[in-house]
C-alpha atoms as a PDB file:
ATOM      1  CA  UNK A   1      30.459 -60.170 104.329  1.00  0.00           C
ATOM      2  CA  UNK A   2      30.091 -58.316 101.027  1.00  0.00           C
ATOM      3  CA  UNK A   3      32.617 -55.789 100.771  1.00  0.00           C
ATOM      4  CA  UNK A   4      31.030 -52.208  98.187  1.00  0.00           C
ATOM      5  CA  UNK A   5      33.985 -49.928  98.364  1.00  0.00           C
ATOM      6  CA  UNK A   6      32.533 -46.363  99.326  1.00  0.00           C
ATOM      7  CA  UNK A   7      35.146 -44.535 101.011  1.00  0.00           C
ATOM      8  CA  UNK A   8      37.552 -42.030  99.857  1.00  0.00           C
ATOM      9  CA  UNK A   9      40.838 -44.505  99.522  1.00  0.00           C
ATOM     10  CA  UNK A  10      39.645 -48.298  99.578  1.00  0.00           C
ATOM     11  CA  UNK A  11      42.742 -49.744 100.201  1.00  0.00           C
ATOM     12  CA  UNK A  12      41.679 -53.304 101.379  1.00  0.00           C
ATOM     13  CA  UNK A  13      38.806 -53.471  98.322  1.00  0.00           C
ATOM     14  CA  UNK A  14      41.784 -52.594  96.416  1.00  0.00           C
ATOM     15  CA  UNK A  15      44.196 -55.030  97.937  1.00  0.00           C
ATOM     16  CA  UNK A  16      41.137 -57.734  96.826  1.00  0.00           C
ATOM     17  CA  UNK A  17      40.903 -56.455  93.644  1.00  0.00           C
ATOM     18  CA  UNK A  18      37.376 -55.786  93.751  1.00  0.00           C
ATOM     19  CA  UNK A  19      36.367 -52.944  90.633  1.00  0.00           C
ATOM     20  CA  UNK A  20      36.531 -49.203  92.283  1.00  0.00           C
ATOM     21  CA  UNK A  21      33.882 -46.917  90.865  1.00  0.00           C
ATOM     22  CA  UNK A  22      32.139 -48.774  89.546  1.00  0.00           C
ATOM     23  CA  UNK A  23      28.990 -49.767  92.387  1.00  0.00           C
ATOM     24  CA  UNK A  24      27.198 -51.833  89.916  1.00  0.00           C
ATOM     25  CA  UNK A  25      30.436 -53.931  89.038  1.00  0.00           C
ATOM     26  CA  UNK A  26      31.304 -54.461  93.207  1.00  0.00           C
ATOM     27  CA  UNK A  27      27.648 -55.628  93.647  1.00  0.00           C
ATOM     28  CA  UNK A  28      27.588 -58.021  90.803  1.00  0.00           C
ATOM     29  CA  UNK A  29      30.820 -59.220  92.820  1.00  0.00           C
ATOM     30  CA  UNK A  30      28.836 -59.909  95.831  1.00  0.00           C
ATOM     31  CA  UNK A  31      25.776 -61.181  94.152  1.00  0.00           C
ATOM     32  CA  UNK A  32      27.592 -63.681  92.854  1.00  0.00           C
ATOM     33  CA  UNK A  33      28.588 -64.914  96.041  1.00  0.00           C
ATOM     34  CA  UNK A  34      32.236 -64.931  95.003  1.00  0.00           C
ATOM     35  CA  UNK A  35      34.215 -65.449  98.435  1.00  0.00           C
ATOM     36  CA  UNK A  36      37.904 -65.019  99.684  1.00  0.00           C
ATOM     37  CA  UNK A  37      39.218 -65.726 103.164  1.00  0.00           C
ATOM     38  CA  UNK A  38      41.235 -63.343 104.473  1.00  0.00           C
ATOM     39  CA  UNK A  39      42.617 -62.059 108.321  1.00  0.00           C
ATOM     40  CA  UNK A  40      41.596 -59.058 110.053  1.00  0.00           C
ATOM     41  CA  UNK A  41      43.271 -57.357 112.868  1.00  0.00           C
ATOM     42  CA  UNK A  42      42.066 -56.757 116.122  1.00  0.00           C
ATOM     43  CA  UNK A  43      42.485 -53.441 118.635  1.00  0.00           C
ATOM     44  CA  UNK A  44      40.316 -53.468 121.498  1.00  0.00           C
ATOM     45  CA  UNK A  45      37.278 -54.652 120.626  1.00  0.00           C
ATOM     46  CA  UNK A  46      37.460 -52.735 116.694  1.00  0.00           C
ATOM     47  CA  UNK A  47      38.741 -55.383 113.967  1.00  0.00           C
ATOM     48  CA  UNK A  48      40.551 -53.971 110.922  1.00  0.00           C
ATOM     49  CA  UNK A  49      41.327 -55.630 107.311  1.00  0.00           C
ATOM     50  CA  UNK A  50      44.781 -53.309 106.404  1.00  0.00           C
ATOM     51  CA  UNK A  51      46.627 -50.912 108.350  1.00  0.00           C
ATOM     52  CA  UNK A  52      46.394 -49.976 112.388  1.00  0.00           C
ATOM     53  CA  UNK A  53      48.634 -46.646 112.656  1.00  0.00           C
ATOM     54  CA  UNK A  54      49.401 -44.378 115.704  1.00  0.00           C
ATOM     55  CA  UNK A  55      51.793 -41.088 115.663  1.00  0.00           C
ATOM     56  CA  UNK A  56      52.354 -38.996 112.495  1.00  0.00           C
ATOM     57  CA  UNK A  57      50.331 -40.309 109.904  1.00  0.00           C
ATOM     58  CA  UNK A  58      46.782 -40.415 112.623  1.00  0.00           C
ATOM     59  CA  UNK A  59      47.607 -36.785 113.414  1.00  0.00           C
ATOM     60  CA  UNK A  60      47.584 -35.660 109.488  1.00  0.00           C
ATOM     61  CA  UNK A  61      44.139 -37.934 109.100  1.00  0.00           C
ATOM     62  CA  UNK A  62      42.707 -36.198 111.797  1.00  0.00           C
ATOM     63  CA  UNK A  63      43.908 -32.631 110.822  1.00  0.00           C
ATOM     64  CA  UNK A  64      42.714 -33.464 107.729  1.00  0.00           C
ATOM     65  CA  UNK A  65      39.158 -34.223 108.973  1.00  0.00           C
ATOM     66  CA  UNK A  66      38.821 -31.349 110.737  1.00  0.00           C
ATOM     67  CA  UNK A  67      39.662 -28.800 107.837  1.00  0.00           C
ATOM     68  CA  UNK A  68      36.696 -27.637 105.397  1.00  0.00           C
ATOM     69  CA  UNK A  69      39.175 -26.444 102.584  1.00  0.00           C
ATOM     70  CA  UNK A  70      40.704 -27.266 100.235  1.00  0.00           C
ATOM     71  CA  UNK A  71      38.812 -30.136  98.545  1.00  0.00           C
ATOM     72  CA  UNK A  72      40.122 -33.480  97.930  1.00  0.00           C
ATOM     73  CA  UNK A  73      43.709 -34.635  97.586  1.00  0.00           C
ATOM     74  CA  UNK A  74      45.064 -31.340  97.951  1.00  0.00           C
ATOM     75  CA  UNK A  75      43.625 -31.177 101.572  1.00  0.00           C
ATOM     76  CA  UNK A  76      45.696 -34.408 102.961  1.00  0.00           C
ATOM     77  CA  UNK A  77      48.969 -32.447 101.414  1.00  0.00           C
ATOM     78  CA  UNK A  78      48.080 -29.168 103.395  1.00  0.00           C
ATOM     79  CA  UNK A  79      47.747 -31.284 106.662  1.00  0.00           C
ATOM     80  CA  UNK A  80      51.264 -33.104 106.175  1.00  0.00           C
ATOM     81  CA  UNK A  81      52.729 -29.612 106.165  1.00  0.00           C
ATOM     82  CA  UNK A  82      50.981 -28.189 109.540  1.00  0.00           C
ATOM     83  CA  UNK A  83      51.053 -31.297 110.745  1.00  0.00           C
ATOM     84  CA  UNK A  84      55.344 -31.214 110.032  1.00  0.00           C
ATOM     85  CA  UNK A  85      55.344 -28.157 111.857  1.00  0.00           C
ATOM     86  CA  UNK A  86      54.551 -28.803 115.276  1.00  0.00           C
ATOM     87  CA  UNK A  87      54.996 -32.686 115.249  1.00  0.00           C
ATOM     88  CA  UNK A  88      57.108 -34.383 117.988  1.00  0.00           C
ATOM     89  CA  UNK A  89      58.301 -37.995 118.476  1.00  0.00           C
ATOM     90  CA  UNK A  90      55.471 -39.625 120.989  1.00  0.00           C
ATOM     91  CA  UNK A  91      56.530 -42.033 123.703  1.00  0.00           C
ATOM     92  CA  UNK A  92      55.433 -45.411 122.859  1.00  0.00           C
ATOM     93  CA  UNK A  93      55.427 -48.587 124.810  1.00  0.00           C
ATOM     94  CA  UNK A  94      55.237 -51.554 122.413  1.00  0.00           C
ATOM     95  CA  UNK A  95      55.657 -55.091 122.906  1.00  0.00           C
ATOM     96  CA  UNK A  96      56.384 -57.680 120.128  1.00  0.00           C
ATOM     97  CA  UNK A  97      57.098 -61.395 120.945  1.00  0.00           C
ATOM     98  CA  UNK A  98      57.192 -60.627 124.505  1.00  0.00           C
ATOM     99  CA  UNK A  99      59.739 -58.055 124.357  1.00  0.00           C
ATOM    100  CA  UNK A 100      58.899 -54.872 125.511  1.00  0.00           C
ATOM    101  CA  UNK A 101      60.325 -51.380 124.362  1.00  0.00           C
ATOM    102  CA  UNK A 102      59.737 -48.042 125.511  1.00  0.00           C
ATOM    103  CA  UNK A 103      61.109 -45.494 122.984  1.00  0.00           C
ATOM    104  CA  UNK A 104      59.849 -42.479 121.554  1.00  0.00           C
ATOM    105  CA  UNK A 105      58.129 -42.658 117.905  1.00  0.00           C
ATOM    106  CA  UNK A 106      57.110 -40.714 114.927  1.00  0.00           C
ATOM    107  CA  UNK A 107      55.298 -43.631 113.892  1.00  0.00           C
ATOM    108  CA  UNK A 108      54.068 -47.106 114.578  1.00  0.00           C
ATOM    109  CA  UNK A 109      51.569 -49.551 111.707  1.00  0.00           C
ATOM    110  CA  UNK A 110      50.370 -52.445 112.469  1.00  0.00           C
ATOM    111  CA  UNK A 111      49.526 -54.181 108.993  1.00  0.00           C
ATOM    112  CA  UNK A 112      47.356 -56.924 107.513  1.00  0.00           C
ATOM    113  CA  UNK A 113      47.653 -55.329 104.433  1.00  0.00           C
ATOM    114  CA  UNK A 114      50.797 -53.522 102.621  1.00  0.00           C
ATOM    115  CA  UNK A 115      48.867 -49.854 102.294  1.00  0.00           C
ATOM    116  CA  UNK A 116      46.682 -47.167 103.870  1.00  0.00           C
ATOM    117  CA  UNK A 117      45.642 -43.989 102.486  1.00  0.00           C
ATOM    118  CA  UNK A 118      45.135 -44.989  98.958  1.00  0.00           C
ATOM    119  CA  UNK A 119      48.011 -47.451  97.689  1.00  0.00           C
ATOM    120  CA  UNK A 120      50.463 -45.638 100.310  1.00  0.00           C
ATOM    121  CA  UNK A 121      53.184 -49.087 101.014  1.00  0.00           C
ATOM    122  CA  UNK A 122      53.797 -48.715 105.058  1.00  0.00           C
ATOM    123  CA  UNK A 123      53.681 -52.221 105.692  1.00  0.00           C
ATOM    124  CA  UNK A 124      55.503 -53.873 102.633  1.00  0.00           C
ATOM    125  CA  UNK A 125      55.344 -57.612 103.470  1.00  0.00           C
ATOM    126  CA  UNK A 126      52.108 -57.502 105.024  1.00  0.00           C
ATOM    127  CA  UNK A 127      49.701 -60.096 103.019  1.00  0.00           C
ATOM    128  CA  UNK A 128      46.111 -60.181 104.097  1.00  0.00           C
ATOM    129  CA  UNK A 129      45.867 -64.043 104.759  1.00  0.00           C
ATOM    130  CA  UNK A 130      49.456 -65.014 105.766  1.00  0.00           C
ATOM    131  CA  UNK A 131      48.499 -65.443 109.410  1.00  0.00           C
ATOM    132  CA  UNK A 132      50.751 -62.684 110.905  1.00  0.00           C
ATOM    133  CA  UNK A 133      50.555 -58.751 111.284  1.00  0.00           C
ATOM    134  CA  UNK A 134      53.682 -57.051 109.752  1.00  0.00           C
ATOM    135  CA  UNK A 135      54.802 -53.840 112.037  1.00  0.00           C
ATOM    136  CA  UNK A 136      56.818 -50.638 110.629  1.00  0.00           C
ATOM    137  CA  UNK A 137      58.152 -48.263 113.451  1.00  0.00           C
ATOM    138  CA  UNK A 138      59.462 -44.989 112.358  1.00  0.00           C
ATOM    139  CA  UNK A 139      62.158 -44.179 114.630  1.00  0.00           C
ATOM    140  CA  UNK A 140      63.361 -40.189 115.169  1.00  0.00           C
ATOM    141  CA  UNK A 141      63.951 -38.694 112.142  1.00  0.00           C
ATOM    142  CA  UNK A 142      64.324 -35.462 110.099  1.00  0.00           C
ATOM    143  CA  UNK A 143      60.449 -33.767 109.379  1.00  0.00           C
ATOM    144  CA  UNK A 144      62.143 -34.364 105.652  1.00  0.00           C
ATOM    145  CA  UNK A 145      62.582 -37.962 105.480  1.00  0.00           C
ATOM    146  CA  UNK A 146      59.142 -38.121 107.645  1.00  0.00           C
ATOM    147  CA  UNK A 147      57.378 -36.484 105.159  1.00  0.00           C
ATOM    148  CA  UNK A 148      58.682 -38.477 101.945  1.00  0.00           C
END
């Protein structure tokens, strides 16, 4: 698989250091048949290459895909606020070498990789071919310490 980064954050053609930007660069890349080996995550039947995340974070992404303004970063900042607003732990039932826990959540990631939305670290030990997923759980806290 030849990887052109073309969306708006690129985390995982970041995490492989492939040029951003720069389309000509990333296609010489794959031209030249360079190749890495790296895991992927699977949910359902969708694999991933970086981050899985349910609660807070999901609920700002999709706010922020439903808004038309503002324009670029700006628009992911106005969604953290109306997203801070209303947001509630969710119940989650998660089970990690067979031990199940039902709590409620402000957030759960699931990581291959260490980032998500452009460089953001949610998943600091993660390494894309060490064989395991990392997970980060965000237990209750303040809409503060959420949002930082």
């Amino acid at each position: 698989m030849g990887i052109i980064p073309a969306g708006s954050e690129n985390d995982l053609a970041r995490a492989l250091g492939l040029p951003l930007g720069d389309s000509t660069a990333d296609a010489a890349v794959v031209a030249a048949g360079t190749a890495r080996s790296v895991d992927l995550g699977l949910a359902g039947d969708r694999w991933y290459g970086t981050v899985l995340a349910a609660g807070f974070d999901s609920r700002v992404n999709d706010r922020m895909n439903r808004m038309r303004w503002p324009r670029g970063r700006t628009r992911y900042h106005v969604a953290i606020v109306r997203e801070l607003a209303s947001f509630r732990p969710i119940p989650f039932v998660l089970e990690m070498d067979r031990v199940r826990r039902d709590k409620e959540r402000m957030l759960v990631a699931v990581g291959n990789g260490s980032t998500y939305g452009g460089g953001m670290r949610i998943c600091s030990g993660a390494d894309l071919n060490g064989g395991l997923l990392d997970v980060t759980v965000v237990t209750t806290v303040s809409r503060v310490k959420l949002a930082r």
